[in-house]
PDB file of N, CA and C in Angstrom:
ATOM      1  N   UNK A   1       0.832  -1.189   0.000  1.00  0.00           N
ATOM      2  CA  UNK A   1       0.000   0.000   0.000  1.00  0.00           C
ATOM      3  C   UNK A   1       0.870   1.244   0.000  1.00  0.00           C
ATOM      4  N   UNK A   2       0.818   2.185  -0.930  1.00  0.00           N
ATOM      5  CA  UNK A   2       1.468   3.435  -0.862  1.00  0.00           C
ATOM      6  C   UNK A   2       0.541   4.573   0.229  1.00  0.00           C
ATOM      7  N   UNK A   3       1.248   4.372   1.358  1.00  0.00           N
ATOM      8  CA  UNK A   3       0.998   5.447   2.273  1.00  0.00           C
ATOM      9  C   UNK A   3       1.703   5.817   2.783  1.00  0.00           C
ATOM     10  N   UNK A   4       2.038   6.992   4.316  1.00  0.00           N
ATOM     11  CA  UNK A   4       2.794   7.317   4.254  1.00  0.00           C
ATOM     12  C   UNK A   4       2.709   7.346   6.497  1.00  0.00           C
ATOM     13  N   UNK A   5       3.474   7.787   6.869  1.00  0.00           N
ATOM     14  CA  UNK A   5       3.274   7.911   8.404  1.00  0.00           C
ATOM     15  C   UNK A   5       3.075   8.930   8.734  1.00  0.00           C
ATOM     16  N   UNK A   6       2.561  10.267   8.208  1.00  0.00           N
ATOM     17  CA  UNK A   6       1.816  11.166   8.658  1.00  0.00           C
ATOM     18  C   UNK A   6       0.300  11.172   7.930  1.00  0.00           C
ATOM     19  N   UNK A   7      -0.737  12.180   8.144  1.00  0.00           N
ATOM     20  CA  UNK A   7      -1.988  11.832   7.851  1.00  0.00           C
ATOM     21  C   UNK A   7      -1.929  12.876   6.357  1.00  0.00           C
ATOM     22  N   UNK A   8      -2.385  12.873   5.656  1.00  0.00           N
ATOM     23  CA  UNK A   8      -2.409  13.493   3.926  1.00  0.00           C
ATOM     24  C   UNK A   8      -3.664  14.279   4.310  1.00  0.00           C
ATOM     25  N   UNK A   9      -2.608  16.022   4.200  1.00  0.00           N
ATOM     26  CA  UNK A   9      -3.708  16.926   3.990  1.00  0.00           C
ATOM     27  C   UNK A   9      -4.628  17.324   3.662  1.00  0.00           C
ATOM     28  N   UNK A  10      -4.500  16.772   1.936  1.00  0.00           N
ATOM     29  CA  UNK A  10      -5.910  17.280   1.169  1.00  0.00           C
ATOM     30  C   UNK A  10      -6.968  16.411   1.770  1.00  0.00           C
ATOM     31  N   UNK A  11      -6.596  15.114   2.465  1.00  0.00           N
ATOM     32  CA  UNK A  11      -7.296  14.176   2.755  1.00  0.00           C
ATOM     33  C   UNK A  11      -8.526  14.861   3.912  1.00  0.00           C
ATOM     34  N   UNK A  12      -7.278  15.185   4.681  1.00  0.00           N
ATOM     35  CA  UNK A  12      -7.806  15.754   6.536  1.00  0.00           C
ATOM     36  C   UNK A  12      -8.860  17.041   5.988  1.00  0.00           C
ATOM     37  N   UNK A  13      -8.636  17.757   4.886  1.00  0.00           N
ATOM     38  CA  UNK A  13      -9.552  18.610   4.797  1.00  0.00           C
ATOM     39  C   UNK A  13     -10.784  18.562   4.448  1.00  0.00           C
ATOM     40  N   UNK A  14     -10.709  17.483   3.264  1.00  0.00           N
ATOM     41  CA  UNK A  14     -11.794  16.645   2.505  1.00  0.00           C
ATOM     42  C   UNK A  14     -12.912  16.032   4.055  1.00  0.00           C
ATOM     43  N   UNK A  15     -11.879  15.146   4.835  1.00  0.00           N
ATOM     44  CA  UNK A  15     -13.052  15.072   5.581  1.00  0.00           C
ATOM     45  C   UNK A  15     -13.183  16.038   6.765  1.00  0.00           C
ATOM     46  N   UNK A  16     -12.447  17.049   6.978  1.00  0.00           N
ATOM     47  CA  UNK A  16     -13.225  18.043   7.469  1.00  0.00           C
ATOM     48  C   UNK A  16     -14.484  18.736   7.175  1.00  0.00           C
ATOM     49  N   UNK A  17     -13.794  18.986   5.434  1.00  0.00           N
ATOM     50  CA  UNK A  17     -15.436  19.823   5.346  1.00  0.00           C
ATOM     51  C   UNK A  17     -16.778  19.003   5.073  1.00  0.00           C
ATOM     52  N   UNK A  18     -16.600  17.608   4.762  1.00  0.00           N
ATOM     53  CA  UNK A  18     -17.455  16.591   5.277  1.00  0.00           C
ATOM     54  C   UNK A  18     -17.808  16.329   6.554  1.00  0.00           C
ATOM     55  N   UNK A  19     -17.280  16.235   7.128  1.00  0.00           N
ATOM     56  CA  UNK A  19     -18.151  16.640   8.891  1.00  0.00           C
ATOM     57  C   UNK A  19     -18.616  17.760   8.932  1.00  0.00           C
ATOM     58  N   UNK A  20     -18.438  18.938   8.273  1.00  0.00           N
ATOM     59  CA  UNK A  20     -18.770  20.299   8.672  1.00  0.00           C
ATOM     60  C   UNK A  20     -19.838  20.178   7.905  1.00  0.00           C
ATOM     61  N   UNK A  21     -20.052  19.758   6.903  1.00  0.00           N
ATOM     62  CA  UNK A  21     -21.691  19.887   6.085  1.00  0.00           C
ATOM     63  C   UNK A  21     -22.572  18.727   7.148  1.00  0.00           C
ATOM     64  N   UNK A  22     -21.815  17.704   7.084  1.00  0.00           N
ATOM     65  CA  UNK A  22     -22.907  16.822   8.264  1.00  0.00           C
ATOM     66  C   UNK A  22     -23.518  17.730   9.328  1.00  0.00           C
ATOM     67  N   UNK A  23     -22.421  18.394  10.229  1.00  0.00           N
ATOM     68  CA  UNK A  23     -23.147  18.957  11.482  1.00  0.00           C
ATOM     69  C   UNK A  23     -24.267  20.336  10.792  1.00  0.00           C
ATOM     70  N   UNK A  24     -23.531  20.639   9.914  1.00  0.00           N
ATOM     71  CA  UNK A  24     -24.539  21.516   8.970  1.00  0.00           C
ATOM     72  C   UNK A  24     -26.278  21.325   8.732  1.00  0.00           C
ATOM     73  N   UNK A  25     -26.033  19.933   7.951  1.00  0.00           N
ATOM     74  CA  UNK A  25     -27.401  19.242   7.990  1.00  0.00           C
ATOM     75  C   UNK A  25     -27.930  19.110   9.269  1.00  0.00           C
ATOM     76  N   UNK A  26     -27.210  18.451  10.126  1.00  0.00           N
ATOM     77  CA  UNK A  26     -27.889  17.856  11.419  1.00  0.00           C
ATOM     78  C   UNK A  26     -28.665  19.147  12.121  1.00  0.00           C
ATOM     79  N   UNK A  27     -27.867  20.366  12.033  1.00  0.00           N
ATOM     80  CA  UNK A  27     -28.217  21.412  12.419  1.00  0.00           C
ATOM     81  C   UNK A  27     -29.760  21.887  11.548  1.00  0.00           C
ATOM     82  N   UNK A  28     -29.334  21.988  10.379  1.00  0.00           N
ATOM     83  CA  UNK A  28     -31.063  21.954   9.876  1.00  0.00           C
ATOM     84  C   UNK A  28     -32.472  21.430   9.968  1.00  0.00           C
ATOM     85  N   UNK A  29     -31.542  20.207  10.263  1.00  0.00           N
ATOM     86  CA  UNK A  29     -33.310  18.658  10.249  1.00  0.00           C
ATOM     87  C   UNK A  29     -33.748  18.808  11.574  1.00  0.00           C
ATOM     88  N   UNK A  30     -33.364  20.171  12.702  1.00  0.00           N
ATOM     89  CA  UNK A  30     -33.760  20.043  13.532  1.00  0.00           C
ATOM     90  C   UNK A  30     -34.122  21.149  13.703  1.00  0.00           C
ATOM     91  N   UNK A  31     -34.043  22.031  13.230  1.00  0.00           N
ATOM     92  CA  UNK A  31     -34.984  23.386  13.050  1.00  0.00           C
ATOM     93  C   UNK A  31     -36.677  23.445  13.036  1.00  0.00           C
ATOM     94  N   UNK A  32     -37.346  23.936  13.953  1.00  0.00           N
ATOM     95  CA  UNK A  32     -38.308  23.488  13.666  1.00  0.00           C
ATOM     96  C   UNK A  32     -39.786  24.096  12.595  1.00  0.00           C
ATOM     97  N   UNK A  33     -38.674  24.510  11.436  1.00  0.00           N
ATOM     98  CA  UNK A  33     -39.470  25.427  10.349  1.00  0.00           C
ATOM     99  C   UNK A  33     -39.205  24.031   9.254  1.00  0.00           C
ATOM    100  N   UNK A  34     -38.582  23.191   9.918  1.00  0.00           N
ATOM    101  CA  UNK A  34     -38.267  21.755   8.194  1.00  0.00           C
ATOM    102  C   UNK A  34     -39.525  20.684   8.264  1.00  0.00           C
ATOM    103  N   UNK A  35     -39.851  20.986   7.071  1.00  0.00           N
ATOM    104  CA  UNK A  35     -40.950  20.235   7.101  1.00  0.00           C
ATOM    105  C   UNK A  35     -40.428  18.763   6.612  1.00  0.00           C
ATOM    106  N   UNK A  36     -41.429  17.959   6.541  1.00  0.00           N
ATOM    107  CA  UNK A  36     -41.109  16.463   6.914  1.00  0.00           C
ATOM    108  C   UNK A  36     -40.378  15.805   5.522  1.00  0.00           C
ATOM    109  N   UNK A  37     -40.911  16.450   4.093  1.00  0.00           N
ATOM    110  CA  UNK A  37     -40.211  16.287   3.181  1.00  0.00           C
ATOM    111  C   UNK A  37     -38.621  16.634   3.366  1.00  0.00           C
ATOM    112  N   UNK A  38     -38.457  17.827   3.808  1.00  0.00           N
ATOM    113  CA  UNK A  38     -37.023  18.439   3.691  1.00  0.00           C
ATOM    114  C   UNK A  38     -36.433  17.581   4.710  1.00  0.00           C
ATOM    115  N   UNK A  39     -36.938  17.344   5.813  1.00  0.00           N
ATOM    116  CA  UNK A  39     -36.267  16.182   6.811  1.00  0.00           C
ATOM    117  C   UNK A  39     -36.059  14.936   6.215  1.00  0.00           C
ATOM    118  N   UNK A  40     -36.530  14.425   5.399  1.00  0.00           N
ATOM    119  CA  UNK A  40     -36.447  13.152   4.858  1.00  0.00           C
ATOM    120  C   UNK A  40     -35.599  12.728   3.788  1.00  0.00           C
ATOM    121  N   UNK A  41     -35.442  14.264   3.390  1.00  0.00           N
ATOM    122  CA  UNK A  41     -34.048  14.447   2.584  1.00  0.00           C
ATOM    123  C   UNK A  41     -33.071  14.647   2.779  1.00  0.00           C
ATOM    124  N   UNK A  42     -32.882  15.598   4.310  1.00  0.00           N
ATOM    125  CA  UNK A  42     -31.537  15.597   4.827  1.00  0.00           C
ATOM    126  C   UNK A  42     -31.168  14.437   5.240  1.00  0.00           C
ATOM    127  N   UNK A  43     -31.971  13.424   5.817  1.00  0.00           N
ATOM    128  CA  UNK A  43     -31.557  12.691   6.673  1.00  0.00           C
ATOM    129  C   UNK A  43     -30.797  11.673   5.844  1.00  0.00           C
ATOM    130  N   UNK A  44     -31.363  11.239   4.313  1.00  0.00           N
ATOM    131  CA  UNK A  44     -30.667  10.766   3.298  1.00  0.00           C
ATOM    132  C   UNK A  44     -28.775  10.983   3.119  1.00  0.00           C
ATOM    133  N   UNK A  45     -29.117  12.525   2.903  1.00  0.00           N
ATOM    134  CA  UNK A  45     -28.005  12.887   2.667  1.00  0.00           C
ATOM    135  C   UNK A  45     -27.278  12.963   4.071  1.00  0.00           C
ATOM    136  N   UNK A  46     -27.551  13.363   4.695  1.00  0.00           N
ATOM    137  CA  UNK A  46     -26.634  12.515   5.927  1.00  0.00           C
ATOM    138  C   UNK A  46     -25.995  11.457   6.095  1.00  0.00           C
ATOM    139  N   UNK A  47     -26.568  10.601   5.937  1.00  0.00           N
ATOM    140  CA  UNK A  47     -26.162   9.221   5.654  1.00  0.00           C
ATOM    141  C   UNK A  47     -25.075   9.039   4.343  1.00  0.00           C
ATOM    142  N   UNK A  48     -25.258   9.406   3.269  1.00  0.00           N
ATOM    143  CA  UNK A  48     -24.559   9.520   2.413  1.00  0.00           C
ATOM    144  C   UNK A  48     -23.031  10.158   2.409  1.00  0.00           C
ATOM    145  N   UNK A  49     -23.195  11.560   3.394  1.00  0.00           N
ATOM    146  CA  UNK A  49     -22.018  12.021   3.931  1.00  0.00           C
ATOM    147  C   UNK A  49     -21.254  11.128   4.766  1.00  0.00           C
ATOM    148  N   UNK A  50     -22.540  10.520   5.834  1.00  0.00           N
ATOM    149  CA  UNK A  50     -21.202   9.968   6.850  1.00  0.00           C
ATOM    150  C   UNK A  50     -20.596   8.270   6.388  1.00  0.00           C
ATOM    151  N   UNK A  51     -21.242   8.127   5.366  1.00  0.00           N
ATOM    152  CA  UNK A  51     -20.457   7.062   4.321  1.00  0.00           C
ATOM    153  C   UNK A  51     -19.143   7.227   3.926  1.00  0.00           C
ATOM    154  N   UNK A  52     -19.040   8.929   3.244  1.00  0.00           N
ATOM    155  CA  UNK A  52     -18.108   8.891   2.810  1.00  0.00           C
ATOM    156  C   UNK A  52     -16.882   9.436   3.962  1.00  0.00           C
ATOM    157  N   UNK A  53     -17.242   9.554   4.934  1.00  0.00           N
ATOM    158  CA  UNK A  53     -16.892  10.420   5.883  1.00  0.00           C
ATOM    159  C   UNK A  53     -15.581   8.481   6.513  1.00  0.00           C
ATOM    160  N   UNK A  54     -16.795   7.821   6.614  1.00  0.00           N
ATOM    161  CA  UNK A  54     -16.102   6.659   6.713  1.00  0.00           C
ATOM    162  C   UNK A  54     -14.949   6.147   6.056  1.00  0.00           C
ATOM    163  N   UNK A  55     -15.344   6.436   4.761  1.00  0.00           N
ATOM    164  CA  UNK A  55     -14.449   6.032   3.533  1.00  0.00           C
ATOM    165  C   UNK A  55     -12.778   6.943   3.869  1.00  0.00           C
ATOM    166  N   UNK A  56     -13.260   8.102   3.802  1.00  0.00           N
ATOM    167  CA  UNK A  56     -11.993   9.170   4.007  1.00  0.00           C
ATOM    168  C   UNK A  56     -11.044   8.800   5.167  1.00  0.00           C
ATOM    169  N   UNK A  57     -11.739   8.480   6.490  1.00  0.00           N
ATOM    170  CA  UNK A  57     -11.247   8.126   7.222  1.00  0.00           C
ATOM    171  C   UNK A  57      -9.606   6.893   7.279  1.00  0.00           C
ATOM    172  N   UNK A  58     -10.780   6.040   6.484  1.00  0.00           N
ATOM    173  CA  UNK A  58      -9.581   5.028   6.221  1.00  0.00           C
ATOM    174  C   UNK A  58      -8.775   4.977   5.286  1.00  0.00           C
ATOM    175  N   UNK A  59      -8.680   6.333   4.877  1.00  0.00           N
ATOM    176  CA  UNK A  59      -7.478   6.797   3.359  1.00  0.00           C
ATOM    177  C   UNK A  59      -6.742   7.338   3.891  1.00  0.00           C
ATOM    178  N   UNK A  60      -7.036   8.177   5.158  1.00  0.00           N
ATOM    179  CA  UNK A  60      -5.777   9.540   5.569  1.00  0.00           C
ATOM    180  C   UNK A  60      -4.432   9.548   5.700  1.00  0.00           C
ATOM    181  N   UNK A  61      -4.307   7.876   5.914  1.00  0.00           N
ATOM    182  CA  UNK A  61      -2.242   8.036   5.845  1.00  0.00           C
ATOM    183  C   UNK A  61      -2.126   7.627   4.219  1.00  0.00           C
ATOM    184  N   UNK A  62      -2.909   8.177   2.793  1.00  0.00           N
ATOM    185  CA  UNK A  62      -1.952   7.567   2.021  1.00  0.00           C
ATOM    186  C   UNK A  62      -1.338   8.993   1.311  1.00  0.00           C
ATOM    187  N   UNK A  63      -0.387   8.486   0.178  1.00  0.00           N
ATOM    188  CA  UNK A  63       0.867   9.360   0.138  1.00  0.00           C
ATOM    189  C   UNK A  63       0.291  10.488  -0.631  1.00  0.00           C
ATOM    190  N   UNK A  64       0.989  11.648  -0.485  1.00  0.00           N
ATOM    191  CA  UNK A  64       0.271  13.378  -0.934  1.00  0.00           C
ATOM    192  C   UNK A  64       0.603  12.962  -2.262  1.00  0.00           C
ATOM    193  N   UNK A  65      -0.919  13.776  -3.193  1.00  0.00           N
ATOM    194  CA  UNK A  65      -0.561  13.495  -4.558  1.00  0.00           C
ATOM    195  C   UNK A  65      -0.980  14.848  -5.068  1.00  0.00           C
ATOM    196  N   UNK A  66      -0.257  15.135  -6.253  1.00  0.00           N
ATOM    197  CA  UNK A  66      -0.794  16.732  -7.081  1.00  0.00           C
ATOM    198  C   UNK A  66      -2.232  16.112  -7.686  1.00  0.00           C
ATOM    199  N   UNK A  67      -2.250  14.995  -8.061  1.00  0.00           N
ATOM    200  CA  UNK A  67      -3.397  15.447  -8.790  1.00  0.00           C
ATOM    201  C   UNK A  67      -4.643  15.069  -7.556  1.00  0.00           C
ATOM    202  N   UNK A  68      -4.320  14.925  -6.339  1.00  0.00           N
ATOM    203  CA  UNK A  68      -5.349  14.516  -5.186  1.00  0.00           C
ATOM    204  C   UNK A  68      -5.528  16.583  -4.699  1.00  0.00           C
ATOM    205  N   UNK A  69      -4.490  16.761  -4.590  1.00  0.00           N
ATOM    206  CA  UNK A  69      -4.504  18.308  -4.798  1.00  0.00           C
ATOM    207  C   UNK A  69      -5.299  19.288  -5.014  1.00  0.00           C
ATOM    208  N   UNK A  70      -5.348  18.435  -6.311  1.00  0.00           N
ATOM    209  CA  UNK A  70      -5.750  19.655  -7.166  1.00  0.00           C
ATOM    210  C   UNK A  70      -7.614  19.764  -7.250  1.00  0.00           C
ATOM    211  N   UNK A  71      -7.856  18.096  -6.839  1.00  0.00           N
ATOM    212  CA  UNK A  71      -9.433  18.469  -6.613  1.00  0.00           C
ATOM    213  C   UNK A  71      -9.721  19.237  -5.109  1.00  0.00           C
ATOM    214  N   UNK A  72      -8.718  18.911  -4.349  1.00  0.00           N
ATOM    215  CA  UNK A  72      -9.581  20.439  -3.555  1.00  0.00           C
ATOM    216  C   UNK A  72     -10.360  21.678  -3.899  1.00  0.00           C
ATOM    217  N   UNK A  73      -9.466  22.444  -4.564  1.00  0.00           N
ATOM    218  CA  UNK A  73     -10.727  23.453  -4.789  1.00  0.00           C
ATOM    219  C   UNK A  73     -12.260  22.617  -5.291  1.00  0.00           C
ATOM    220  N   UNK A  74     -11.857  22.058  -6.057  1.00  0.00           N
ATOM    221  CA  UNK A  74     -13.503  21.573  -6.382  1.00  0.00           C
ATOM    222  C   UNK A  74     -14.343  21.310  -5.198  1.00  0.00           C
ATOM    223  N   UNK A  75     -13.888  20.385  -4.661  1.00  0.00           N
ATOM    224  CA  UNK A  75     -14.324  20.138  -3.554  1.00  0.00           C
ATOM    225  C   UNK A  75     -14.670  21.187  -2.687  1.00  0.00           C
ATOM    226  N   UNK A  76     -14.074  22.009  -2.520  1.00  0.00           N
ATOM    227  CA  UNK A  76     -14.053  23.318  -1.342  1.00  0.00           C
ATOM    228  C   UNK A  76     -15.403  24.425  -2.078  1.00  0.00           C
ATOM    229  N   UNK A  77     -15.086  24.670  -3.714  1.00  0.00           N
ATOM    230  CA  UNK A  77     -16.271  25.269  -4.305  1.00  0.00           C
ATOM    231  C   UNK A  77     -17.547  24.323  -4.007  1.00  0.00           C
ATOM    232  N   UNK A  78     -17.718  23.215  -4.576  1.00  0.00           N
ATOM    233  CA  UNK A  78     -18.845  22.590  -4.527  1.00  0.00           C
ATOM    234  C   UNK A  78     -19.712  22.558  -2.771  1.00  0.00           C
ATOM    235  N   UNK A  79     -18.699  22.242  -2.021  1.00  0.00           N
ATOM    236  CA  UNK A  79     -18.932  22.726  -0.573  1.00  0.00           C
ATOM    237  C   UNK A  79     -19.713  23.827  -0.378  1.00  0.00           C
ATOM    238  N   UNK A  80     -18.972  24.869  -0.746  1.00  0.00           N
ATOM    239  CA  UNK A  80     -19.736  26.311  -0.785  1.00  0.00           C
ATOM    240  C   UNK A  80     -21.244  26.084  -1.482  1.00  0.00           C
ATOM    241  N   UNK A  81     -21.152  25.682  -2.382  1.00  0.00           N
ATOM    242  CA  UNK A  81     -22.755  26.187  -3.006  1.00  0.00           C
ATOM    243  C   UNK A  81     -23.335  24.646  -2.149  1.00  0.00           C
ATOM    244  N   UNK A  82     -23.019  23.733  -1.736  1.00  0.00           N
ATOM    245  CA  UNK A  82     -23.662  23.044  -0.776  1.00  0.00           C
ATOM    246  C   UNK A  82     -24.314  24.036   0.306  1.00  0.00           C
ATOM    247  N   UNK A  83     -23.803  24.445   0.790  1.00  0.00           N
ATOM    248  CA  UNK A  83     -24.004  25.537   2.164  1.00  0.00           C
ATOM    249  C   UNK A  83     -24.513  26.646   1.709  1.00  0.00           C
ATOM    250  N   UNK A  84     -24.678  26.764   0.979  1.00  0.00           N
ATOM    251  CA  UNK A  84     -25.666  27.574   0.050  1.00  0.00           C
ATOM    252  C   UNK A  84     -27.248  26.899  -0.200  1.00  0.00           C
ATOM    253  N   UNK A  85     -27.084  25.808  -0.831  1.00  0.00           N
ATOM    254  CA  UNK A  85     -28.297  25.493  -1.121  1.00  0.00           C
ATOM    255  C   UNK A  85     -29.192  24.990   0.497  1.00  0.00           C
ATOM    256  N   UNK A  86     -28.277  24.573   1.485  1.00  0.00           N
ATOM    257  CA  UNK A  86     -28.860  24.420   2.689  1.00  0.00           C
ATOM    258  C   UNK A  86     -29.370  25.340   2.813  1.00  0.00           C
ATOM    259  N   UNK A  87     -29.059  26.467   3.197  1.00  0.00           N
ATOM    260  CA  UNK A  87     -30.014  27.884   3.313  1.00  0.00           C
ATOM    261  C   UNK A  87     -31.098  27.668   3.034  1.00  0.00           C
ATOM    262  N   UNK A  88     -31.154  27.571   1.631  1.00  0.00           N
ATOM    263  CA  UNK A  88     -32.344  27.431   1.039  1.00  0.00           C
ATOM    264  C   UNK A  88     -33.042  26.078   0.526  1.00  0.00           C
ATOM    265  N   UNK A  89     -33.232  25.512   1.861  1.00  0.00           N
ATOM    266  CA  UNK A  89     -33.576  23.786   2.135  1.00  0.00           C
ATOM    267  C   UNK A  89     -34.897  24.104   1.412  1.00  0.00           C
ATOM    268  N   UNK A  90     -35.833  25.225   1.473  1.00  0.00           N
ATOM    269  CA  UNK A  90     -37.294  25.068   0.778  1.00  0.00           C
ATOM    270  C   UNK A  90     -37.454  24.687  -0.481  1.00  0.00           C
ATOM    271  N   UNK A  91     -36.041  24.904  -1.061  1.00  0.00           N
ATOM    272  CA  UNK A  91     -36.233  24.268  -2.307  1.00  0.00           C
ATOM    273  C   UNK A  91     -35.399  22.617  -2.184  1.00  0.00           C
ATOM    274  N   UNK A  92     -35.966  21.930  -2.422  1.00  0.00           N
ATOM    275  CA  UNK A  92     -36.044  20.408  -2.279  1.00  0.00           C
ATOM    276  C   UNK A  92     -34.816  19.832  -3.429  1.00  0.00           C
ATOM    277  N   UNK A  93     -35.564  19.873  -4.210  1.00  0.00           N
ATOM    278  CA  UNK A  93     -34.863  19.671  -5.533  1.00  0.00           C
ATOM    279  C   UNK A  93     -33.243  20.077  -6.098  1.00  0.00           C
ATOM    280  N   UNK A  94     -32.867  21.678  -5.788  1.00  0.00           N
ATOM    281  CA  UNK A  94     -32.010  22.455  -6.084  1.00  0.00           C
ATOM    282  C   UNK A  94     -30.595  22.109  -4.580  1.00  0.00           C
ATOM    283  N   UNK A  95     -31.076  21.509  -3.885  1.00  0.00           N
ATOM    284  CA  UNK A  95     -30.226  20.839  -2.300  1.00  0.00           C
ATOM    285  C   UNK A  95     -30.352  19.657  -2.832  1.00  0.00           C
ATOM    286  N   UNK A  96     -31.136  18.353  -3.642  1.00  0.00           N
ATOM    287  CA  UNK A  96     -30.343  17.467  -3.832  1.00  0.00           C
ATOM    288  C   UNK A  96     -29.191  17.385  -4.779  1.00  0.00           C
ATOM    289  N   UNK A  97     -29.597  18.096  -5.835  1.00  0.00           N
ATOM    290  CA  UNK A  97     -28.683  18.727  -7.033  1.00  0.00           C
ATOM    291  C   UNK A  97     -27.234  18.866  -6.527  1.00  0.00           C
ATOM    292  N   UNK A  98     -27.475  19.569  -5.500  1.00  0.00           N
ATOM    293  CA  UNK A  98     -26.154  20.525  -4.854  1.00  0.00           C
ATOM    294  C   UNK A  98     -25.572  19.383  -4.292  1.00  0.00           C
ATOM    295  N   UNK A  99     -26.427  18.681  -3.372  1.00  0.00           N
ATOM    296  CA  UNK A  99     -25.232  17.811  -2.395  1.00  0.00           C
ATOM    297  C   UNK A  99     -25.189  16.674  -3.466  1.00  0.00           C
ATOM    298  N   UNK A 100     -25.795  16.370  -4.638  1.00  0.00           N
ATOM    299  CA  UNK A 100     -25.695  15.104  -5.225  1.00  0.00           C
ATOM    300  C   UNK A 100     -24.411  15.514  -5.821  1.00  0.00           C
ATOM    301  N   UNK A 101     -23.991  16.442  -6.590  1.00  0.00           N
ATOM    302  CA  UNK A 101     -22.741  17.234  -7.219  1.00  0.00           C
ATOM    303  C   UNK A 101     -21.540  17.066  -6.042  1.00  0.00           C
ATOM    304  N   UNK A 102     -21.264  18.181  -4.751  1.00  0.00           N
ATOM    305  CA  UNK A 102     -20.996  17.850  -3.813  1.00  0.00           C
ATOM    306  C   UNK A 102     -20.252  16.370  -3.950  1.00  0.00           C
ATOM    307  N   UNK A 103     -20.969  15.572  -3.544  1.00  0.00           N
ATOM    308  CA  UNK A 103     -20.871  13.984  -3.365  1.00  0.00           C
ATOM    309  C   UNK A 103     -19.932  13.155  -4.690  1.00  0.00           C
ATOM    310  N   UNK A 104     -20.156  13.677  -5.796  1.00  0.00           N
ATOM    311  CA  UNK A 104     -19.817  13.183  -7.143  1.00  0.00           C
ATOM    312  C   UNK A 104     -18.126  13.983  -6.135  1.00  0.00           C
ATOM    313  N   UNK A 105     -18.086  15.133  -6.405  1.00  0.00           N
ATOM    314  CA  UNK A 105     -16.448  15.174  -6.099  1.00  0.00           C
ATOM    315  C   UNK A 105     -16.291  14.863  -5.445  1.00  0.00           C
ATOM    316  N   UNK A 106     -16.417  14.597  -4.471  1.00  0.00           N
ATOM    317  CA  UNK A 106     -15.853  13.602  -3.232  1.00  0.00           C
ATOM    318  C   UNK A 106     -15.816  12.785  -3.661  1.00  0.00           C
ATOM    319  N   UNK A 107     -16.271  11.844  -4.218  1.00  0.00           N
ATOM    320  CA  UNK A 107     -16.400  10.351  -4.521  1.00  0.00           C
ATOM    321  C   UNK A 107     -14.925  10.694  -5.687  1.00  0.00           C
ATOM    322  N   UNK A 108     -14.696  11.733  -6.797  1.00  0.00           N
ATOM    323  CA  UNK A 108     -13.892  11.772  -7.434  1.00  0.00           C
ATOM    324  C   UNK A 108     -12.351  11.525  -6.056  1.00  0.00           C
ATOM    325  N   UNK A 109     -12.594  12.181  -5.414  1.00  0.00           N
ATOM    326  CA  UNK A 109     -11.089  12.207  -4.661  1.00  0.00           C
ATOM    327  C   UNK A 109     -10.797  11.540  -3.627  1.00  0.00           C
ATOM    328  N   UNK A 110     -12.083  10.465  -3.428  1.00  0.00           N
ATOM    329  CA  UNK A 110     -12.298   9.010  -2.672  1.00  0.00           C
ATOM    330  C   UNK A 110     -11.233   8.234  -3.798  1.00  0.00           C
ATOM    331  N   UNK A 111     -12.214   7.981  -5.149  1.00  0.00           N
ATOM    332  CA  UNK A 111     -11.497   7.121  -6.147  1.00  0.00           C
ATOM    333  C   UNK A 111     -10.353   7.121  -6.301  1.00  0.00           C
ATOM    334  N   UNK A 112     -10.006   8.419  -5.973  1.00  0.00           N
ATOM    335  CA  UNK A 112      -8.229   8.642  -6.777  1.00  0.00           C
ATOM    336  C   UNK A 112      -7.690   8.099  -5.385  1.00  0.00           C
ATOM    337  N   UNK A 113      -7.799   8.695  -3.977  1.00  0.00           N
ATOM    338  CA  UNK A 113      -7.113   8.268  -2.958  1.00  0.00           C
ATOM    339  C   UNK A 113      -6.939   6.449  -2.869  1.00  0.00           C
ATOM    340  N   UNK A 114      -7.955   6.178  -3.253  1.00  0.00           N
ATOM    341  CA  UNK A 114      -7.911   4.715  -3.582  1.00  0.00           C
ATOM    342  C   UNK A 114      -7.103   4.239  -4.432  1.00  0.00           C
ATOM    343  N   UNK A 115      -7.010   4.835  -5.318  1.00  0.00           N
ATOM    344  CA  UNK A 115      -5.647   3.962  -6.118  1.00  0.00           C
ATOM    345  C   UNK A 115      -3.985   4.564  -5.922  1.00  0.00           C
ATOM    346  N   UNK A 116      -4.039   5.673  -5.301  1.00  0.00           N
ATOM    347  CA  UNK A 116      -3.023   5.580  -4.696  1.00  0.00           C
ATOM    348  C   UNK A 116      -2.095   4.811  -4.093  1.00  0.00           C
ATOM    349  N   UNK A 117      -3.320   4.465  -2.859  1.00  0.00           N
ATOM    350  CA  UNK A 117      -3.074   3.713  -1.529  1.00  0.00           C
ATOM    351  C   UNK A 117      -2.838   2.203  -2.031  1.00  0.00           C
ATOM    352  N   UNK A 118      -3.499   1.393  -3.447  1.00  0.00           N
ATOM    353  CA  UNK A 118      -3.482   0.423  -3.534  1.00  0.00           C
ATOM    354  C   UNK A 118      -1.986   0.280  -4.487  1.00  0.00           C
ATOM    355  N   UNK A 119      -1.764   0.974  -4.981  1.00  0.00           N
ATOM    356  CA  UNK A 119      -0.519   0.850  -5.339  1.00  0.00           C
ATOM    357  C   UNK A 119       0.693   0.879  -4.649  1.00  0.00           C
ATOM    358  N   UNK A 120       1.838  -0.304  -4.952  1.00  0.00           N
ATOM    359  CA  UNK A 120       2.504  -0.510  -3.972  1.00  0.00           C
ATOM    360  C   UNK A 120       4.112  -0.201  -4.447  1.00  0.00           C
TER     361      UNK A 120
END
């Protein structure tokens, strides 16, 4: 396995701002202006986060890569208009969009951390 004995930055951030949208959500589905649709959607995507939240976890010692890098910003933009579209949880549709996008890059810089790590 190509990893390394400290924990890989882009990694630690990736699932930082994945916990930070979780407590984000969690913080919403408990507001008591969310109606039962919008709850039923966060709670989805919750789950979906702390999947990948799992996943990240068990990548963090592998070795720093430019092109693992370089999807940060994506990641960090797509974040943003995540936390954006939370705001505006009334729209249903335009928050799965967001975190379904969201999720696609992560999953991009899940995949890549994965073949990193499996290469030896």
């Amino acid at each position: 396995m190509a990893t390394q004995d400290t924990q890989n930055s882009d990694l630690v951030g990736i699932y930082q701002t994945l916990c930070d949208q979780q407590d984000d959500l969690s913080a919403e589905i408990q507001k008591p202006a969310t109606t039962q649709a919008q709850a039923q959607a966060i709670s989805t995507e919750i789950q979906e986060i702390a999947h990948r939240i799992i996943l990240v976890q068990n990548l963090l010692f592998t070795e720093d890569s430019g092109k693992l890098s370089a999807l940060v910003p994506v990641i960090t933009a797509a974040s943003t208009d995540l936390t954006t579209a939370i705001g505006q949880i009334q729209n249903v549709n335009n928050f799965l969009a967001t975190v379904s996008s969201f999720l696609s890059d992560v999953d991009d810089a899940i995949d890549l951390a994965k073949t990193i790590a499996a290469a030896a």
